[in-house]
N, C-alpha and C. Protein backbone atom coordinates (compact mmCIF):
# COMPACT_ATOMS: atom_id res chain seq x y z
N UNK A 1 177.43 126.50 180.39
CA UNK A 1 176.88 125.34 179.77
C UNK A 1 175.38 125.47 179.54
N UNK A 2 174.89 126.13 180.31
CA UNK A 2 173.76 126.30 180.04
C UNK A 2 173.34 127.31 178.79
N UNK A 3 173.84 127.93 178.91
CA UNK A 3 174.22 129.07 177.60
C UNK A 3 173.99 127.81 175.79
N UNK A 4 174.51 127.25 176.08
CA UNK A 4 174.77 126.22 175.14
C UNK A 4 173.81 125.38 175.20
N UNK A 5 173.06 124.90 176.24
CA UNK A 5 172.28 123.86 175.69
C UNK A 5 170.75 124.63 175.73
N UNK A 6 170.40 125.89 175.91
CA UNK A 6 169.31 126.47 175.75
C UNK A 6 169.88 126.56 174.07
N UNK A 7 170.94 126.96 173.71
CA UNK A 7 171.27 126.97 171.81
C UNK A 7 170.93 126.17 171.45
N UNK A 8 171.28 124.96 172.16
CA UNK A 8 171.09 123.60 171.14
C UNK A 8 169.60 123.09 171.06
N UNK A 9 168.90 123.68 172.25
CA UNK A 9 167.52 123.10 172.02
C UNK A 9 167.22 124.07 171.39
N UNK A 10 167.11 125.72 171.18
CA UNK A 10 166.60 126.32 170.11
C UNK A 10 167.01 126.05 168.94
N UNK A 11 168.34 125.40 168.79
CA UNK A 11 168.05 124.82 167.32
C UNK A 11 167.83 124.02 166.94
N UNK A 12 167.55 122.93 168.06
CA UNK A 12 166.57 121.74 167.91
C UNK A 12 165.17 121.92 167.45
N UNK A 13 164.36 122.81 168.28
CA UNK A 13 163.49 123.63 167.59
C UNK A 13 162.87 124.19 166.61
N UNK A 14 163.83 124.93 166.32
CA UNK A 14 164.41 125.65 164.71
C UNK A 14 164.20 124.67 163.52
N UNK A 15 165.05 123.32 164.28
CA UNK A 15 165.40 122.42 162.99
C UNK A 15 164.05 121.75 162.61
N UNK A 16 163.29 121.57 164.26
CA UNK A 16 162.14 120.31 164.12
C UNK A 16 161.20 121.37 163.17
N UNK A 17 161.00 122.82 163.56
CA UNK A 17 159.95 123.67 162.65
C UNK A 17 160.37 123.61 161.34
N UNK A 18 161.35 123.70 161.15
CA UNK A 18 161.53 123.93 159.49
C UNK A 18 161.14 122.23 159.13
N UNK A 19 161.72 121.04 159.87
CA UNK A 19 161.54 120.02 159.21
C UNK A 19 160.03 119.46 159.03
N UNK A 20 159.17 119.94 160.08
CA UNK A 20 157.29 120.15 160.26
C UNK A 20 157.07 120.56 158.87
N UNK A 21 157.63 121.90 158.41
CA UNK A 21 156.94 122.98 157.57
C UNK A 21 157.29 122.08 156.10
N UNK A 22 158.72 121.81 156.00
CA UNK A 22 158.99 121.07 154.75
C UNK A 22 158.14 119.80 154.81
N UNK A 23 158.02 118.91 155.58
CA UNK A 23 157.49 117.74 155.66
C UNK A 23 155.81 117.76 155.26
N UNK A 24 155.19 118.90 156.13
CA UNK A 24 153.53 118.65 156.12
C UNK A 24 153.41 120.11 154.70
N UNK A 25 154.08 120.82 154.19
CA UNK A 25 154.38 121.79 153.01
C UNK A 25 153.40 121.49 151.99
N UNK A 26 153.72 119.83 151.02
CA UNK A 26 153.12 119.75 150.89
C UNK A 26 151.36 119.40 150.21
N UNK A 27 150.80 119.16 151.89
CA UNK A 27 149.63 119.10 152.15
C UNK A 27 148.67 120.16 152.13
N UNK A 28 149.56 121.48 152.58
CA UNK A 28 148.75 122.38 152.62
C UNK A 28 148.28 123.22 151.50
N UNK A 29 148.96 123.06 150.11
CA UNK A 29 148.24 123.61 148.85
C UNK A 29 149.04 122.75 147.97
N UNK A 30 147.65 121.72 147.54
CA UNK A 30 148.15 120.85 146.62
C UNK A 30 148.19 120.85 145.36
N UNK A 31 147.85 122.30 144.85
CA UNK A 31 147.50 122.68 143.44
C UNK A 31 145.92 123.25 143.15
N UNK A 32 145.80 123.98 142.12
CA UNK A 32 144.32 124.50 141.84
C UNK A 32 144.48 124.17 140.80
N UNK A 33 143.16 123.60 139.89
CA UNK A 33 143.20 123.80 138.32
C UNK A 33 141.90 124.53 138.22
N UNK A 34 142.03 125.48 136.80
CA UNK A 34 140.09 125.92 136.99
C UNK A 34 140.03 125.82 135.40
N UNK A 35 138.44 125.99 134.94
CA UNK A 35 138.09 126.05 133.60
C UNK A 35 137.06 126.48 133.30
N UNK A 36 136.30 126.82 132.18
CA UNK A 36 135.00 127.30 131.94
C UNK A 36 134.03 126.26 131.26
N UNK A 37 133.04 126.15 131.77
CA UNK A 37 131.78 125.20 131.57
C UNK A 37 131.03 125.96 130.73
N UNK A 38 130.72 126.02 129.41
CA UNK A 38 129.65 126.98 128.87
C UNK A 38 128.36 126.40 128.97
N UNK A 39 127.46 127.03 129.24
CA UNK A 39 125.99 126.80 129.26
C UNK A 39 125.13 127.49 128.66
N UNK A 40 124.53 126.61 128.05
CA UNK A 40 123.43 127.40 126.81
C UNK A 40 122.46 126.60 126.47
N UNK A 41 121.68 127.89 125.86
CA UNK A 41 120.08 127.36 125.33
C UNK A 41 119.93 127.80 123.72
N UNK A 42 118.82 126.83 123.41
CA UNK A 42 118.51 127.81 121.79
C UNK A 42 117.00 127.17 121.88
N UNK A 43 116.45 128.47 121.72
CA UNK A 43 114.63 128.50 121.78
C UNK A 43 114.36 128.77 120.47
N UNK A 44 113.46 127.67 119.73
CA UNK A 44 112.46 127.80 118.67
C UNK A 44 111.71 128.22 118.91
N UNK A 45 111.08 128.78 117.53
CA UNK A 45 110.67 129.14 117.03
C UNK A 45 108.98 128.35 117.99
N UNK A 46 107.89 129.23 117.91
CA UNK A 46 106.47 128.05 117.89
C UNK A 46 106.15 128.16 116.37
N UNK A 47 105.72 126.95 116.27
CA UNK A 47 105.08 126.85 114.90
C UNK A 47 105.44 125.15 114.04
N UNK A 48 105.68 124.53 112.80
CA UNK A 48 105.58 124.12 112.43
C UNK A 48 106.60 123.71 111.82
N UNK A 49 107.15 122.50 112.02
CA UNK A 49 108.69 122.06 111.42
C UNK A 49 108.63 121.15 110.53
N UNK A 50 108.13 120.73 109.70
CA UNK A 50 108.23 119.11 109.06
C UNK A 50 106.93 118.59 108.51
N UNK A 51 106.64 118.17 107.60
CA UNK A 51 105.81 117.57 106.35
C UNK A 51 105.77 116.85 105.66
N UNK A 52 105.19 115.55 105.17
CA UNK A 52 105.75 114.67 104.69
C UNK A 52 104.34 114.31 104.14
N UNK A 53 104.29 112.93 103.38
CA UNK A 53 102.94 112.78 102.15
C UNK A 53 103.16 111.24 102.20
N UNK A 54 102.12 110.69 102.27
CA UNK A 54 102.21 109.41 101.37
C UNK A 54 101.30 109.19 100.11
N UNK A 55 101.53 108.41 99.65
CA UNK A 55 100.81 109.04 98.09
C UNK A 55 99.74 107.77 98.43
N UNK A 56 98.53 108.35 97.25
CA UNK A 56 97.36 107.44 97.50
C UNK A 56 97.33 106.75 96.06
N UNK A 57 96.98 105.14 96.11
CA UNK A 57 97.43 104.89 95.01
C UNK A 57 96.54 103.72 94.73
N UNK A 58 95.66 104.03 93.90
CA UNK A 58 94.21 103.25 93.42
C UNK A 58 94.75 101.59 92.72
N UNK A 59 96.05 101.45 92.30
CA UNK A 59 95.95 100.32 91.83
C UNK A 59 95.43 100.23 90.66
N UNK A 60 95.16 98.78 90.66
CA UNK A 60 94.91 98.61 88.95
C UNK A 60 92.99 98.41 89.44
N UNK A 61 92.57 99.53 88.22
CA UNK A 61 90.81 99.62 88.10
C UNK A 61 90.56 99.11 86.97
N UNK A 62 89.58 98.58 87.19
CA UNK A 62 88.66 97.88 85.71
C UNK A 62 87.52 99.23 85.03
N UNK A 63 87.62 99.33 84.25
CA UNK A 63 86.90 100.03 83.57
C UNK A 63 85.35 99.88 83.79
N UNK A 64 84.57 100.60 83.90
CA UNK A 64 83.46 100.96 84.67
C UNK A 64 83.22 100.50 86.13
N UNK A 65 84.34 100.72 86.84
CA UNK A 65 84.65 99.92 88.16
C UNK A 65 84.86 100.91 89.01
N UNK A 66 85.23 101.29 90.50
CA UNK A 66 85.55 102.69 91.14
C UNK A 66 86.68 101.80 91.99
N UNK A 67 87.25 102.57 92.50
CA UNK A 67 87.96 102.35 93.58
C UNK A 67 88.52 103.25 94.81
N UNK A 68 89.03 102.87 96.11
CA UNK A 68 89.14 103.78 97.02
C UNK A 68 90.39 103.59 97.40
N UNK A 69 91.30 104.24 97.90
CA UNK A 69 92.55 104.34 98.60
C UNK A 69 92.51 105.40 99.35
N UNK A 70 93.64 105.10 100.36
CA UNK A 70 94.00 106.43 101.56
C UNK A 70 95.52 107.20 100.96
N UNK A 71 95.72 107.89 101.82
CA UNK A 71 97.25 108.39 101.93
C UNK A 71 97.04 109.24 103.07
N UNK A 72 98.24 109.59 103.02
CA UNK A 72 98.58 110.07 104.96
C UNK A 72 99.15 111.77 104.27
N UNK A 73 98.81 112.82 105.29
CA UNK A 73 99.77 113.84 105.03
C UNK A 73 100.00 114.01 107.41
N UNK A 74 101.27 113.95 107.46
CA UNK A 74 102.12 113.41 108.46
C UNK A 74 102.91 115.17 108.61
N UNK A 75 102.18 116.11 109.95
CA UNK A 75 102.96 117.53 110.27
C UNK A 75 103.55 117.18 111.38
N UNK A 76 104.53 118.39 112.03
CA UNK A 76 104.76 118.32 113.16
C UNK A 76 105.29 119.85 113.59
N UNK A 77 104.33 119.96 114.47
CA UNK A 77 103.95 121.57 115.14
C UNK A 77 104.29 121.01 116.68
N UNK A 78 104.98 122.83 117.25
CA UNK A 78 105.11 122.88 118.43
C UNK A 78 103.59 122.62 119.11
N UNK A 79 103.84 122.24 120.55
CA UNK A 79 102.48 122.22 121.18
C UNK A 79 101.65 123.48 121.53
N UNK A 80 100.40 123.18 121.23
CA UNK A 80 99.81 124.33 121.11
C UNK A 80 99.29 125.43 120.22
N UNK A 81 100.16 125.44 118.68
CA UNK A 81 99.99 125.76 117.48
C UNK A 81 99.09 125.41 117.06
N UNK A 82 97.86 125.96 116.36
CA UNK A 82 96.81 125.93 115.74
C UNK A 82 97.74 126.19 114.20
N UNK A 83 96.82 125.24 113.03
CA UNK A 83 97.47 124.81 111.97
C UNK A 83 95.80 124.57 111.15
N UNK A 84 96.38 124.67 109.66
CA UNK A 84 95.13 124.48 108.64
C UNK A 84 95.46 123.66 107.49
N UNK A 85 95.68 122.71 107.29
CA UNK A 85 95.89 121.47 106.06
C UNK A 85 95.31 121.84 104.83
N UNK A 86 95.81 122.55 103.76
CA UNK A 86 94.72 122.89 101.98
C UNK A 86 95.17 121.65 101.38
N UNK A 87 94.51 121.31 100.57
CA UNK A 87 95.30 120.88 99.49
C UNK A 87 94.10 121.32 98.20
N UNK A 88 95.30 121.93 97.02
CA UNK A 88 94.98 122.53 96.46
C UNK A 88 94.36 121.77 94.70
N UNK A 89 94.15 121.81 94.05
CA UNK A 89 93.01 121.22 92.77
C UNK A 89 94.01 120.21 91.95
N UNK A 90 94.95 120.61 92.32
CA UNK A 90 95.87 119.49 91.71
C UNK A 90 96.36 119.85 89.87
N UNK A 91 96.94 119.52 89.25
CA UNK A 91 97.58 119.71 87.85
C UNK A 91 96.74 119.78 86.78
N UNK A 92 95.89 118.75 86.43
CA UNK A 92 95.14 118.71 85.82
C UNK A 92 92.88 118.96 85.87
N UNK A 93 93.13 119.98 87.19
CA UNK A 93 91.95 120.03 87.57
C UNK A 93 90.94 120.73 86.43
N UNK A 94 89.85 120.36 86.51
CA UNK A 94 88.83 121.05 85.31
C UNK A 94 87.69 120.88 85.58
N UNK A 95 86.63 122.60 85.94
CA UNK A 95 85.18 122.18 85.68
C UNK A 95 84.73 121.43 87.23
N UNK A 96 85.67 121.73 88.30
CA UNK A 96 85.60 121.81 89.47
C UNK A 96 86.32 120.36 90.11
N UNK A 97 86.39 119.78 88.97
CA UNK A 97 87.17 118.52 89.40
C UNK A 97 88.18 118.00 89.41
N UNK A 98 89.00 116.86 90.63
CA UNK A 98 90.01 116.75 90.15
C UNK A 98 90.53 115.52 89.52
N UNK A 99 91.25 115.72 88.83
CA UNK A 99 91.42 114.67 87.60
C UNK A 99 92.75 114.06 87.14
N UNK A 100 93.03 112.66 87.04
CA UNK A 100 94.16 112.65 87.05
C UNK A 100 94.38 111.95 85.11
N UNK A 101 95.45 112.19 84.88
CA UNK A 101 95.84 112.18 83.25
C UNK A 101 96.82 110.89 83.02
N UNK A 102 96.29 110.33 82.24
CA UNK A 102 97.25 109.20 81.22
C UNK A 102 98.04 110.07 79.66
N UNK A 103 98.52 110.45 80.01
CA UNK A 103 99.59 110.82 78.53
C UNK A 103 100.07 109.79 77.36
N UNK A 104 98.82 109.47 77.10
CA UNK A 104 99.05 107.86 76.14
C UNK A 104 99.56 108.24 74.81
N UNK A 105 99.79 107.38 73.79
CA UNK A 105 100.14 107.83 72.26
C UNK A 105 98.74 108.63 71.55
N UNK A 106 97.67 108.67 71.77
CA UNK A 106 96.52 109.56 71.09
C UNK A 106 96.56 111.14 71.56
N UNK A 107 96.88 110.99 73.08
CA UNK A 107 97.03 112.06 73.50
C UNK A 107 95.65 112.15 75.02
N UNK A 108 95.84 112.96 75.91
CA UNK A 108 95.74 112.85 77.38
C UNK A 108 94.30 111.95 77.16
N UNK A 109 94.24 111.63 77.71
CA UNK A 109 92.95 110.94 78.74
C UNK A 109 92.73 110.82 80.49
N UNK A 110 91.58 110.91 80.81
CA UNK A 110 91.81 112.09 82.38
C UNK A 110 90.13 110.72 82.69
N UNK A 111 90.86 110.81 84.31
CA UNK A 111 89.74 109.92 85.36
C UNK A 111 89.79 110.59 86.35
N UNK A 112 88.43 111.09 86.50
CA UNK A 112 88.17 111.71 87.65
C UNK A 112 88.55 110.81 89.12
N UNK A 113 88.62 112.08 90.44
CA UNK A 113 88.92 111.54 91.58
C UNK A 113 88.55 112.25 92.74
N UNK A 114 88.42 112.20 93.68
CA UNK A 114 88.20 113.26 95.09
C UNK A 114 88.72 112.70 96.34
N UNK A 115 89.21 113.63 96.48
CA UNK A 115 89.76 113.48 98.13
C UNK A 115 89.00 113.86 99.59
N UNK A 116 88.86 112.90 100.37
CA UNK A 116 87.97 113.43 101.15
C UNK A 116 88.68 113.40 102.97
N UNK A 117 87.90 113.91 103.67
CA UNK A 117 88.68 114.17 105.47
C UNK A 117 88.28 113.11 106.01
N UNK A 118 86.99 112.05 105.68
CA UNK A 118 86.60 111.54 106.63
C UNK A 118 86.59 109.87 106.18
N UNK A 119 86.01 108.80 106.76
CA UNK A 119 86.10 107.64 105.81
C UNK A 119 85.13 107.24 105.38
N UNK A 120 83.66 107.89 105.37
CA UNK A 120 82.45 108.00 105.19
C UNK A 120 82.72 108.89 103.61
N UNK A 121 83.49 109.61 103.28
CA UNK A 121 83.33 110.27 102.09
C UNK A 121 82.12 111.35 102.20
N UNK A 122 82.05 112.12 103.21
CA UNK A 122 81.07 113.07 103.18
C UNK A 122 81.70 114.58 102.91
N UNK A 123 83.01 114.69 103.84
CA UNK A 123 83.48 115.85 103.89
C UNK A 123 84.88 116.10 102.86
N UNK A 124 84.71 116.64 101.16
CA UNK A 124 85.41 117.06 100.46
C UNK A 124 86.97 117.90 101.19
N UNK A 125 88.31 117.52 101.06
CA UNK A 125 89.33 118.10 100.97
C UNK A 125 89.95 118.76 100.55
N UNK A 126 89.67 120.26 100.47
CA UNK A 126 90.02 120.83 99.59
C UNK A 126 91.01 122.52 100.38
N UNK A 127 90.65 123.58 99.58
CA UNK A 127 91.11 124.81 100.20
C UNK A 127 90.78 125.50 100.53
N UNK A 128 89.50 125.81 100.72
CA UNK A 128 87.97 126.41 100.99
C UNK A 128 88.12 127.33 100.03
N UNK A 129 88.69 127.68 98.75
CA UNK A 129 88.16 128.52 97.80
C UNK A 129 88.32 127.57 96.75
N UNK A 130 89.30 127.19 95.96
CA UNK A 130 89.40 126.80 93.80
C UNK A 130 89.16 125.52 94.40
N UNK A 131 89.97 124.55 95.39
CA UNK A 131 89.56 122.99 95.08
C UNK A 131 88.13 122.57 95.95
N UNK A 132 87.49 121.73 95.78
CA UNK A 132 86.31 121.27 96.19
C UNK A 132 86.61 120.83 98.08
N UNK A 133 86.06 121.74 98.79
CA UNK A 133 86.43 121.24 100.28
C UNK A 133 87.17 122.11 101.29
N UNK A 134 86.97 122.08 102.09
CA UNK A 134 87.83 122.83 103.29
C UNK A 134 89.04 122.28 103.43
N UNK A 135 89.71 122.99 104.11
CA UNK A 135 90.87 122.49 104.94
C UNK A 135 90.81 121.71 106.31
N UNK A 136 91.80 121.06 106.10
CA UNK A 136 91.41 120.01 107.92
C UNK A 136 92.22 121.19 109.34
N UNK A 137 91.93 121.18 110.28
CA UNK A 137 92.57 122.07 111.15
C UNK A 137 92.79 120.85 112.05
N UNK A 138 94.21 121.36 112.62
CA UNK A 138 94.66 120.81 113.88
C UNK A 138 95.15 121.59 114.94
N UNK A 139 95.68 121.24 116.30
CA UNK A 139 96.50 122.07 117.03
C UNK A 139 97.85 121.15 117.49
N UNK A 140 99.07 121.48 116.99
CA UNK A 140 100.19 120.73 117.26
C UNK A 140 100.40 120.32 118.88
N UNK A 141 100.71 119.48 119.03
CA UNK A 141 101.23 118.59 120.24
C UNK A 141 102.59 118.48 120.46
N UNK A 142 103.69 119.29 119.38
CA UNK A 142 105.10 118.83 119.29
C UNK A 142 105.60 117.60 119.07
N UNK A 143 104.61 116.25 118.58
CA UNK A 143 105.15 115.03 117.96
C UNK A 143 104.65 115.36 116.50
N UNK A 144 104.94 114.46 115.61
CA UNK A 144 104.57 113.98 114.15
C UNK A 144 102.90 113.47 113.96
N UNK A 145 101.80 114.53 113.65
CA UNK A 145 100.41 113.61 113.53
C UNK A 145 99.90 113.79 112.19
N UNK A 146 99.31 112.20 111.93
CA UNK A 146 99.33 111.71 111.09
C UNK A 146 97.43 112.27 110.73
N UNK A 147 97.31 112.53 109.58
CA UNK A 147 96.09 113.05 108.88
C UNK A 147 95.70 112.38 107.60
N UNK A 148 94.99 110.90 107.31
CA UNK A 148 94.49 110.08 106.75
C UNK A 148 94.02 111.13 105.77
N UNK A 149 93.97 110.99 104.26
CA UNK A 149 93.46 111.42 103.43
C UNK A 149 92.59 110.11 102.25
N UNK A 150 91.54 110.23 102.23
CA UNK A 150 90.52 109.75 102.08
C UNK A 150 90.42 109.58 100.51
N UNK A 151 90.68 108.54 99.72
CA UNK A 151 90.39 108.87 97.93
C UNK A 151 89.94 107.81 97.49
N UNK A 152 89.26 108.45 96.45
CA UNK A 152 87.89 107.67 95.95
C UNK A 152 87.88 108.14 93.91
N UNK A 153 87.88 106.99 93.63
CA UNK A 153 87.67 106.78 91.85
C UNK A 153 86.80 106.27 91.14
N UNK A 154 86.63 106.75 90.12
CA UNK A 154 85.96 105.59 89.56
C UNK A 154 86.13 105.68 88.01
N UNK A 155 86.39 104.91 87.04
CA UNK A 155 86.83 104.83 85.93
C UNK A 155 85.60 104.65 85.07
N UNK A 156 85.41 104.97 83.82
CA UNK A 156 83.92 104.84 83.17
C UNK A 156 84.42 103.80 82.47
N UNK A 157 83.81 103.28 82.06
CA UNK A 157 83.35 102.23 80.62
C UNK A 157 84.28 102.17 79.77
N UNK A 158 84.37 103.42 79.53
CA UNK A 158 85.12 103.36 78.11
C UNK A 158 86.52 104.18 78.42
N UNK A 159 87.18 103.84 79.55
CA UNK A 159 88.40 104.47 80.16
C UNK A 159 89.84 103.11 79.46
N UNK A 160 90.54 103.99 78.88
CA UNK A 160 91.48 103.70 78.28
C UNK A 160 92.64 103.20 79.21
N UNK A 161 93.42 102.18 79.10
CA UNK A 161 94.32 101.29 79.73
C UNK A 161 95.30 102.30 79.58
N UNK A 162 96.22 102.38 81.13
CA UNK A 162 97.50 102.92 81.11
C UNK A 162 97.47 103.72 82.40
N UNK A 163 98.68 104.31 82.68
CA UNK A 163 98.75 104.85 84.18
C UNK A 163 97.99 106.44 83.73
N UNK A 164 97.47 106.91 85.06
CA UNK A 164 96.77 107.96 85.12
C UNK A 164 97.72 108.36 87.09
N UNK A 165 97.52 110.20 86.70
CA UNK A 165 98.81 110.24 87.52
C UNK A 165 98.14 111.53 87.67
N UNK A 166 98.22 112.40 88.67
CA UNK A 166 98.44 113.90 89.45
C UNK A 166 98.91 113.53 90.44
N UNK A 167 99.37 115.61 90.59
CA UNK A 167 100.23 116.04 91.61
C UNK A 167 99.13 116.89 92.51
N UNK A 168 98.86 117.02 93.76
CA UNK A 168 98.18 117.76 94.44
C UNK A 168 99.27 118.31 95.19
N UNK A 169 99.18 119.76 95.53
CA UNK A 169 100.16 120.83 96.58
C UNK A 169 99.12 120.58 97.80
N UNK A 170 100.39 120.32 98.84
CA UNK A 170 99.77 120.16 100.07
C UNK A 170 100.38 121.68 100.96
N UNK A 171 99.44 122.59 101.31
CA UNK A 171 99.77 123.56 102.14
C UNK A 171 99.75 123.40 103.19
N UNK A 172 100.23 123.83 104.39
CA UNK A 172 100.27 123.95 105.96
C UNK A 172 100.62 125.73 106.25
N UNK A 173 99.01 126.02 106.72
CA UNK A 173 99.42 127.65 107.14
C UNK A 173 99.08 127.29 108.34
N UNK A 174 100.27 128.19 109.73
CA UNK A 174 100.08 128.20 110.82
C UNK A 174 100.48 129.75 111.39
């Protein structure tokens, strides 16, 4: 009898291990999932991204009258970039000046104009060679800065009614 009940507790045993192993099974690996995370960079360039203009726009002048307006030329350079603003004589320049044109029925008629850096009108805007004036220099900061352009007219006496219009090229060498 004893023979028999040392059996029965080893397979009491037996039974309780297997029923442990199935029961706590499982806890012990509850699954893996895996995946890939990509990580990345993209490095610019230093230098100069973006340009923009607002136009300067005298309004309505009386004949032997002058007038002044601004406009903005608006860059945006990495920080640290040193940069040089031209602007160049414009479409109808002549005889060192720049000049803007009415295309009327007789045929052109032209009113002088100048662009200047400062709001005093001392320092001419130009390209430091064909238009009248230097270039403005900056050093980028990596936001959008804004560069006031300075303009000044004046219509003579005997200046003919109608729109008067140029194009000036705005350069940015950096």
């Amino acid at each position: 009898m004893v023979f028999i009940r040392r059996n029965a507790v080893k397979r009491y045993q037996l039974f309780l291990i297997i029923a442990l192993i199935v029961a706590f099974s499982h806890f012990a690996v509850a699954g893996t999932l895996s995946s890939n995370l990509d990580v990345g960079a993209t490095v610019g360039a230093a230098g100069c991204s973006a340009l923009s203009t607002t136009a300067i726009s005298f309004g309505t002048v009386s004949p032997g009258t002058g007038a002044q307006a601004n406009g903005a030329i608006t860059i945006t350079c990495s920080s640290g970039v040193n940069y040089s603003i031209a602007l160049n004589e414009g479409l109808n320049f002549s005889g060192g000046i720049r000049r803007m044109v009415n295309d009327g029925f007789v045929g052109p008629e032209f009113m002088t104009y100048e662009l200047f850096q400062d709001t005093f009108h001392a320092n001419p805007w130009g390209n430091g060679s064909t238009a009248p004036g230097d270039p403005v220099n900056g050093t980028g900061n990596g936001s959008p800065q804004n560069h006031t352009v300075f303009g000044d007219t004046t219509a003579d006496s005997t200046q003919r009614e109608g729109a008067y219009q140029d194009t000036v090229n705005v350069t940015v060498t950096f």
